[in-house]
PDB file of N, CA and C in Angstrom:
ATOM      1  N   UNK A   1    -168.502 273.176 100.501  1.00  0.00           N
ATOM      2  CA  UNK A   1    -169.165 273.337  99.229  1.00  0.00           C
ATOM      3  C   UNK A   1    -168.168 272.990  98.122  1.00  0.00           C
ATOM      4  N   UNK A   2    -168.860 272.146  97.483  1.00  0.00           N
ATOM      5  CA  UNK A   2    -167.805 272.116  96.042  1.00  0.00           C
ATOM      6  C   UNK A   2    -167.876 272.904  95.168  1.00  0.00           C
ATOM      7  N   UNK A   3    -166.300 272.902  94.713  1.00  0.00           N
ATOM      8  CA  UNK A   3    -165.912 274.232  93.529  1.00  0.00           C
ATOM      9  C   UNK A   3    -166.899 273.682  92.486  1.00  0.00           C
ATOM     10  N   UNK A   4    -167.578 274.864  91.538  1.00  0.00           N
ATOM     11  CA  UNK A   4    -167.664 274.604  90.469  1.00  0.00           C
ATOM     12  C   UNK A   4    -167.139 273.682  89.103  1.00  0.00           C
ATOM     13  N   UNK A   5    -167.908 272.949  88.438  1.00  0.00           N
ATOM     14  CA  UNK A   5    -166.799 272.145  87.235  1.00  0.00           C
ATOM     15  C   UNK A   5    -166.675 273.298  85.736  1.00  0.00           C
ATOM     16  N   UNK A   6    -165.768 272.584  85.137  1.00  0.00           N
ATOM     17  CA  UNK A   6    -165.437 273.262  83.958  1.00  0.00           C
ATOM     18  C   UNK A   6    -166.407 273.815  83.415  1.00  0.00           C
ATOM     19  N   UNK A   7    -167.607 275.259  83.716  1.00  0.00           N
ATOM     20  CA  UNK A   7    -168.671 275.268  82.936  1.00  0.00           C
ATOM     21  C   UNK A   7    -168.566 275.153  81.064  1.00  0.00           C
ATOM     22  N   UNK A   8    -167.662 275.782  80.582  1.00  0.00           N
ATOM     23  CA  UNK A   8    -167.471 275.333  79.244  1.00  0.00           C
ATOM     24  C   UNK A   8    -167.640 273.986  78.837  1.00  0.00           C
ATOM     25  N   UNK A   9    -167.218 273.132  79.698  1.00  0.00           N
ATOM     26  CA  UNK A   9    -167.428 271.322  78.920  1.00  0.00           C
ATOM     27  C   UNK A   9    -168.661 270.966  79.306  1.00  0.00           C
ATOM     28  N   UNK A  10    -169.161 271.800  80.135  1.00  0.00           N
ATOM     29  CA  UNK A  10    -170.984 270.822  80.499  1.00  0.00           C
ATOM     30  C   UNK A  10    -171.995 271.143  79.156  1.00  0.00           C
ATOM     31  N   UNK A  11    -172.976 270.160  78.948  1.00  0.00           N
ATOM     32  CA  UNK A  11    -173.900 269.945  78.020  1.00  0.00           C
ATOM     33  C   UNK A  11    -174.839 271.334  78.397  1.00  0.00           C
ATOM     34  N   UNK A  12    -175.640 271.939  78.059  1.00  0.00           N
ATOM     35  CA  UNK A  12    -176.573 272.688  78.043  1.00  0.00           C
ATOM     36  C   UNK A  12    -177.877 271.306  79.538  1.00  0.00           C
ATOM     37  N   UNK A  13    -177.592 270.010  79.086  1.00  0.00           N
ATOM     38  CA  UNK A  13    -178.600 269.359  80.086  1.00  0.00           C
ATOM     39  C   UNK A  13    -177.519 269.231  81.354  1.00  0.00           C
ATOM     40  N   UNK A  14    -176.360 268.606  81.472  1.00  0.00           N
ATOM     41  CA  UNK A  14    -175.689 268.958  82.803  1.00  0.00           C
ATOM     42  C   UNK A  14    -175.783 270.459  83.305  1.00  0.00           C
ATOM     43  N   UNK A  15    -175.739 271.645  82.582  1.00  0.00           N
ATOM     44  CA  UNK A  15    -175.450 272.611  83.352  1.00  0.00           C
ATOM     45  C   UNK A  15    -177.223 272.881  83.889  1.00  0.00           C
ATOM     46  N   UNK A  16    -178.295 272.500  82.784  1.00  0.00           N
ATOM     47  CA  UNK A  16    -179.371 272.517  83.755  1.00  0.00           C
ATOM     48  C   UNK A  16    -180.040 271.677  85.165  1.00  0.00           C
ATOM     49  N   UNK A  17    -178.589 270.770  84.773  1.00  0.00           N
ATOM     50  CA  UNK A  17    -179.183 269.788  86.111  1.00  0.00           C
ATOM     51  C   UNK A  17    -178.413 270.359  87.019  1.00  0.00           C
ATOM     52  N   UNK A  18    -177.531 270.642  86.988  1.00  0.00           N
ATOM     53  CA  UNK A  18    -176.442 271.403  88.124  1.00  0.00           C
ATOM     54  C   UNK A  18    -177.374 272.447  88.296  1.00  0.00           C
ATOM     55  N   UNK A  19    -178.002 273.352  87.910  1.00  0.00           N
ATOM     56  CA  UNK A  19    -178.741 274.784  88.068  1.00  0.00           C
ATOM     57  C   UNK A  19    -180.108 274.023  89.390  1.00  0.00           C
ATOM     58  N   UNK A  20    -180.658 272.982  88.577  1.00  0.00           N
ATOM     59  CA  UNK A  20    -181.895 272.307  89.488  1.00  0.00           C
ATOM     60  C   UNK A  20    -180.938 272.001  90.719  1.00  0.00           C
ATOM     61  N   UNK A  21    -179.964 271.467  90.768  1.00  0.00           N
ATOM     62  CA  UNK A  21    -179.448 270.598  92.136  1.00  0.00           C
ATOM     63  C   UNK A  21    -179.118 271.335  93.049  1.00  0.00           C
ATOM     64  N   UNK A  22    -178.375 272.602  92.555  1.00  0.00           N
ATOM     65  CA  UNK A  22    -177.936 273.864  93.443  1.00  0.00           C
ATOM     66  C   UNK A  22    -179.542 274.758  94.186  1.00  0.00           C
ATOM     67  N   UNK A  23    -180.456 274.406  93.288  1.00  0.00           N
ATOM     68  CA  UNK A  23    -181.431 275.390  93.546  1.00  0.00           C
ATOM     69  C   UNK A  23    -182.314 274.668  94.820  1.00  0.00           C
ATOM     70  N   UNK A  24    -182.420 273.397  94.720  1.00  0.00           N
ATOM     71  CA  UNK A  24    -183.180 272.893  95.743  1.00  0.00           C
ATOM     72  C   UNK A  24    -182.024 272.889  97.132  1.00  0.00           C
ATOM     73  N   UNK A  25    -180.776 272.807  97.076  1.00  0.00           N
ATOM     74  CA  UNK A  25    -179.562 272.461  97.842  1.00  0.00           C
ATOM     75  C   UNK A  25    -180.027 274.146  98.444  1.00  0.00           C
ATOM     76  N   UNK A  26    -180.280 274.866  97.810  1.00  0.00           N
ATOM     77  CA  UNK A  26    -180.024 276.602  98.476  1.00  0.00           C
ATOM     78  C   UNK A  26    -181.657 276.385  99.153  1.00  0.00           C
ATOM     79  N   UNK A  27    -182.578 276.225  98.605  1.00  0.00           N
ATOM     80  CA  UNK A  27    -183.997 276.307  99.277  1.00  0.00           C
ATOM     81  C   UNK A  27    -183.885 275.639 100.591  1.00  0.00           C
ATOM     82  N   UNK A  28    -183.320 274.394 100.596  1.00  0.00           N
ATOM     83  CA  UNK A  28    -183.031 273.069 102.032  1.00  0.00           C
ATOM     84  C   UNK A  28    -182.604 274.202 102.862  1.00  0.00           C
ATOM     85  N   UNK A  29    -181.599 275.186 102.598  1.00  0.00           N
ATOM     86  CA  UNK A  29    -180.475 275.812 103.429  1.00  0.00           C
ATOM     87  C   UNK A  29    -181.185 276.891 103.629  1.00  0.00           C
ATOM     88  N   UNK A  30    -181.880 277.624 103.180  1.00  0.00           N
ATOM     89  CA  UNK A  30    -183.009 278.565 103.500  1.00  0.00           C
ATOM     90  C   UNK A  30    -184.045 278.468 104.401  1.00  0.00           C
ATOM     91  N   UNK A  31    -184.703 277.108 104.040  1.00  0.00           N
ATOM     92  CA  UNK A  31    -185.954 276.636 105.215  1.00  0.00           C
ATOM     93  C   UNK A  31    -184.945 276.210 106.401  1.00  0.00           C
ATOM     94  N   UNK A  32    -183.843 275.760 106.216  1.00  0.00           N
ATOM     95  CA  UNK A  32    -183.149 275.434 107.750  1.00  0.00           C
ATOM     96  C   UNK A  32    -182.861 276.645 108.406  1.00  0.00           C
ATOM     97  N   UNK A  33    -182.209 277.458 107.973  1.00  0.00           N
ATOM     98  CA  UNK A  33    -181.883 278.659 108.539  1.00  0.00           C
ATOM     99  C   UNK A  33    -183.028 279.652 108.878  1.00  0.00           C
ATOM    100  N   UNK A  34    -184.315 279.525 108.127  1.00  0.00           N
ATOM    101  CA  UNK A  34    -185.531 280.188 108.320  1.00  0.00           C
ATOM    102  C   UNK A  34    -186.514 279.551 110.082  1.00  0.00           C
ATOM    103  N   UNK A  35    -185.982 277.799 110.084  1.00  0.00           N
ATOM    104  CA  UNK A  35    -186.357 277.367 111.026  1.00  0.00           C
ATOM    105  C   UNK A  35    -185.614 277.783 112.324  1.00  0.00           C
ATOM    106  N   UNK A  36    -183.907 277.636 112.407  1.00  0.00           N
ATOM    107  CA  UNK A  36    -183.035 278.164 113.087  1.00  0.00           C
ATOM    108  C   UNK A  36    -183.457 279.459 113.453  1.00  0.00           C
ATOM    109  N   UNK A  37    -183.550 280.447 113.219  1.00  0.00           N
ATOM    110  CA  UNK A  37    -183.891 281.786 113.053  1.00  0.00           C
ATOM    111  C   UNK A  37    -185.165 281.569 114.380  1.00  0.00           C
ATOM    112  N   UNK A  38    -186.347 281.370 114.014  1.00  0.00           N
ATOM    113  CA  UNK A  38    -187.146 281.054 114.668  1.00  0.00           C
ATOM    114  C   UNK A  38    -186.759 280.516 116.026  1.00  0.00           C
ATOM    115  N   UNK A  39    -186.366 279.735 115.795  1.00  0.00           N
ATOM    116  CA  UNK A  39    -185.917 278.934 117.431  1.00  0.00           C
ATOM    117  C   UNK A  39    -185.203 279.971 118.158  1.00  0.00           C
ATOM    118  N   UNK A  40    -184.198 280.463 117.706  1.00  0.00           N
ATOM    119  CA  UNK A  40    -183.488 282.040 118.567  1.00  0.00           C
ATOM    120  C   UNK A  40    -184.224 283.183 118.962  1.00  0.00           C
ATOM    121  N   UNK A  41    -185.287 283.260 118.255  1.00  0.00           N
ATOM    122  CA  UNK A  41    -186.151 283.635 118.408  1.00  0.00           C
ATOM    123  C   UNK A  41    -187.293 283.735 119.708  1.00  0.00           C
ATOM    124  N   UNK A  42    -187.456 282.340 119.816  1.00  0.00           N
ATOM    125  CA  UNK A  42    -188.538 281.611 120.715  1.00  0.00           C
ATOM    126  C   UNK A  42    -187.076 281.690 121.832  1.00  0.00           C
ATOM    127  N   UNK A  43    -186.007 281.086 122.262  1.00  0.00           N
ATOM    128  CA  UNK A  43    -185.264 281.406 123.110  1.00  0.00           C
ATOM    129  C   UNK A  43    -185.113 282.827 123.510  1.00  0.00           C
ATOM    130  N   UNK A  44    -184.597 283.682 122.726  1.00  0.00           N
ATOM    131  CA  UNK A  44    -184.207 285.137 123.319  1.00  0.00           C
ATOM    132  C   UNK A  44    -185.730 285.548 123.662  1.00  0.00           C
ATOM    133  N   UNK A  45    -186.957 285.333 123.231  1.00  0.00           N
ATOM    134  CA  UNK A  45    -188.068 285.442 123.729  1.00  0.00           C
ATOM    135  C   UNK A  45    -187.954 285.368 125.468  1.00  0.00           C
ATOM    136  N   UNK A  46    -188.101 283.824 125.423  1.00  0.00           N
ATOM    137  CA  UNK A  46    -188.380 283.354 126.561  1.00  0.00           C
ATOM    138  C   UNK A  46    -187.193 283.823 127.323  1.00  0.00           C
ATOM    139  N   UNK A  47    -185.915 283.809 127.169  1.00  0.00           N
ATOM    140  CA  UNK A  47    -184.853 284.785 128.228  1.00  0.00           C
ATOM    141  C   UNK A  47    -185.139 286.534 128.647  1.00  0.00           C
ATOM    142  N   UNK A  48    -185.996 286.824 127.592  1.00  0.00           N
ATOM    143  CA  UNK A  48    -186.936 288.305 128.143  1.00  0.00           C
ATOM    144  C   UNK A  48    -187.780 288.454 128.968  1.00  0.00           C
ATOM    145  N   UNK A  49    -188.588 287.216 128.768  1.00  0.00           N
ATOM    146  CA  UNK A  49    -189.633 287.357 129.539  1.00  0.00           C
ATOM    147  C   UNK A  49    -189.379 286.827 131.041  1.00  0.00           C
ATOM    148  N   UNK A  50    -188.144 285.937 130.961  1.00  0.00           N
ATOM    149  CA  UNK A  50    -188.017 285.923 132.054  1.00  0.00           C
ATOM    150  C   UNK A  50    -186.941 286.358 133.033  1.00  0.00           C
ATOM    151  N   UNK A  51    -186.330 287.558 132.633  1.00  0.00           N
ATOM    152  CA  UNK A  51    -185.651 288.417 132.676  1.00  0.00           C
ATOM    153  C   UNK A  51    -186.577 289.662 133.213  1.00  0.00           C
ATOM    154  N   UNK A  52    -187.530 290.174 132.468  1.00  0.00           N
ATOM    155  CA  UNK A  52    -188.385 291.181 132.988  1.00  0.00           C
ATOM    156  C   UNK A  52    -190.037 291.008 133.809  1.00  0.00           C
ATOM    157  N   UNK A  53    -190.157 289.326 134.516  1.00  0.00           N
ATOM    158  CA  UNK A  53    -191.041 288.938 134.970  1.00  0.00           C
ATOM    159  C   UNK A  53    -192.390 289.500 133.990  1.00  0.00           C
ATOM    160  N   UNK A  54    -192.531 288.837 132.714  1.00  0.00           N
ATOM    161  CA  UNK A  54    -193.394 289.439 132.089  1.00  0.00           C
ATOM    162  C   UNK A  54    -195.236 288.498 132.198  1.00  0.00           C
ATOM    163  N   UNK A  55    -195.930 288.780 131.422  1.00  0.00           N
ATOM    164  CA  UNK A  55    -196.943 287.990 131.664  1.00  0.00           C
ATOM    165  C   UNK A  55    -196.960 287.031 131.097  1.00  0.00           C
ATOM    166  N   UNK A  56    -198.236 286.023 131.453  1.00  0.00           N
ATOM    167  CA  UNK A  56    -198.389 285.431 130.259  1.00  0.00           C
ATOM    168  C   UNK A  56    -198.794 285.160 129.519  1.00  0.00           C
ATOM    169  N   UNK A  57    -198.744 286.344 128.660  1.00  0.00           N
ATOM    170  CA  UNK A  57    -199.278 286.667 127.611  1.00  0.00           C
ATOM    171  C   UNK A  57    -198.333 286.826 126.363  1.00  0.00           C
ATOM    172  N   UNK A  58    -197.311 286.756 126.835  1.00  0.00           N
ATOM    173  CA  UNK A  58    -195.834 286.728 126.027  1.00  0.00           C
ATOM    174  C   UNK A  58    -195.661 285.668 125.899  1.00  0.00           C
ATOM    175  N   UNK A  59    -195.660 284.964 126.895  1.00  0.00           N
ATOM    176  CA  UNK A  59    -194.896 283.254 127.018  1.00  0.00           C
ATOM    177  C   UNK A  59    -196.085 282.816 126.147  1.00  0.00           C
ATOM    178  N   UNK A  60    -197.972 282.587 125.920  1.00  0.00           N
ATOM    179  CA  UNK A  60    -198.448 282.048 125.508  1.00  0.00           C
ATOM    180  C   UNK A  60    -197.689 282.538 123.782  1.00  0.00           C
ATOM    181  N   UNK A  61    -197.493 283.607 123.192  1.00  0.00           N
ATOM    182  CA  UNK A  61    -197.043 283.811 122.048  1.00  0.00           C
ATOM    183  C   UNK A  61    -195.786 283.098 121.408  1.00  0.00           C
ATOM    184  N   UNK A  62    -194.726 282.771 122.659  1.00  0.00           N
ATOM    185  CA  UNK A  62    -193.905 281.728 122.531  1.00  0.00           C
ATOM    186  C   UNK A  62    -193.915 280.728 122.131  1.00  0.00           C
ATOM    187  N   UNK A  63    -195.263 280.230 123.040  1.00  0.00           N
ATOM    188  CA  UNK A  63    -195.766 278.765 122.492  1.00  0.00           C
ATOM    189  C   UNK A  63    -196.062 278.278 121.447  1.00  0.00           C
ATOM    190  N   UNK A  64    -196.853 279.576 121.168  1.00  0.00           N
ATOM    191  CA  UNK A  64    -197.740 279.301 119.513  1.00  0.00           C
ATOM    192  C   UNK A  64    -196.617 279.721 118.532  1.00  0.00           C
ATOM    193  N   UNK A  65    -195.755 280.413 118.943  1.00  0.00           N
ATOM    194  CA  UNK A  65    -194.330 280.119 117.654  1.00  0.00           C
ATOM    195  C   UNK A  65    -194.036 278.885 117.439  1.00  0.00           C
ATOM    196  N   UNK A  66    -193.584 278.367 119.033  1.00  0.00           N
ATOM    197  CA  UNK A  66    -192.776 277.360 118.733  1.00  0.00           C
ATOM    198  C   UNK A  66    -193.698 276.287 118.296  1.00  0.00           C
ATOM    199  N   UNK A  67    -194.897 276.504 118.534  1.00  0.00           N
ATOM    200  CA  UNK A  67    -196.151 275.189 117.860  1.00  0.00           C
ATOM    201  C   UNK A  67    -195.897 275.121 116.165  1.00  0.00           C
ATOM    202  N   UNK A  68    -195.754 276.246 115.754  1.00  0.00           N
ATOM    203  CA  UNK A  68    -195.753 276.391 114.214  1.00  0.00           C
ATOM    204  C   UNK A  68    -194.685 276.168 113.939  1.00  0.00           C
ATOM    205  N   UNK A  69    -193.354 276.379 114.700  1.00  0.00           N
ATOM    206  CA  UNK A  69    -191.957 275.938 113.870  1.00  0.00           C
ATOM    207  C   UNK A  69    -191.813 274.484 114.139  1.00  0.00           C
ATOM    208  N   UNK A  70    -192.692 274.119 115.159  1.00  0.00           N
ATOM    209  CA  UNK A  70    -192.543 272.298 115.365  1.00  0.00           C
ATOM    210  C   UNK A  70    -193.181 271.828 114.353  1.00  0.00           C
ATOM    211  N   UNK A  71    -194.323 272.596 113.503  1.00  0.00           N
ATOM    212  CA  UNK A  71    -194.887 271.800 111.936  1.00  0.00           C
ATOM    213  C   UNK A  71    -193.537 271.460 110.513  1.00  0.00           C
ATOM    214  N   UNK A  72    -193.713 269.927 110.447  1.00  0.00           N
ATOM    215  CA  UNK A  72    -192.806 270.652 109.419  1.00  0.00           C
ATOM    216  C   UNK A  72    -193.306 270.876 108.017  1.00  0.00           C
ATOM    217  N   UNK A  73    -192.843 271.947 107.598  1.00  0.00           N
ATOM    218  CA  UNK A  73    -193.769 271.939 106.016  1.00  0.00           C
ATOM    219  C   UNK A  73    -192.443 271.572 104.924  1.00  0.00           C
ATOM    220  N   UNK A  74    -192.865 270.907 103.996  1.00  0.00           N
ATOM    221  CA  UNK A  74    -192.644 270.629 102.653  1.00  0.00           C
ATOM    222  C   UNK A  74    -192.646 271.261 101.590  1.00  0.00           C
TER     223      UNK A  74
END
């Protein structure tokens, strides 16, 4: 990550474009980590279930996670 610049010398419009650039840069890093999350998810799932011979009725819930984290949204 880059250091911050001199906030005193930026224009009132650089420091709002720096504010927009950081803000979409943190949202990208949010939906990735929100997707990540999910996937560990759907894994430690599926290492339970098949760890405790479960039904499948678990594993179908797996699926339909991982169906929705395979969408990608915008």
């Amino acid at each position: 990550m880059e250091p911050l610049p001199d906030l005193s010398a930026l224009s009132d419009g650089d420091l709002h474009e720096l504010i927009d650039k950081l803000s979409k840069e943190e949202k990208k890093i949010s939906y990735d980590r929100r997707i990540l999350q999910g996937k560990l998810d759907i894994l430690c799932s599926e290492r339970t279930a098949r760890l405790s011979d479960s039904s499948s009725v678990e594993h179908v819930e797996v699926e339909q996670l991982a169906a929705i984290l395979s969408r990608k949204i915008s």
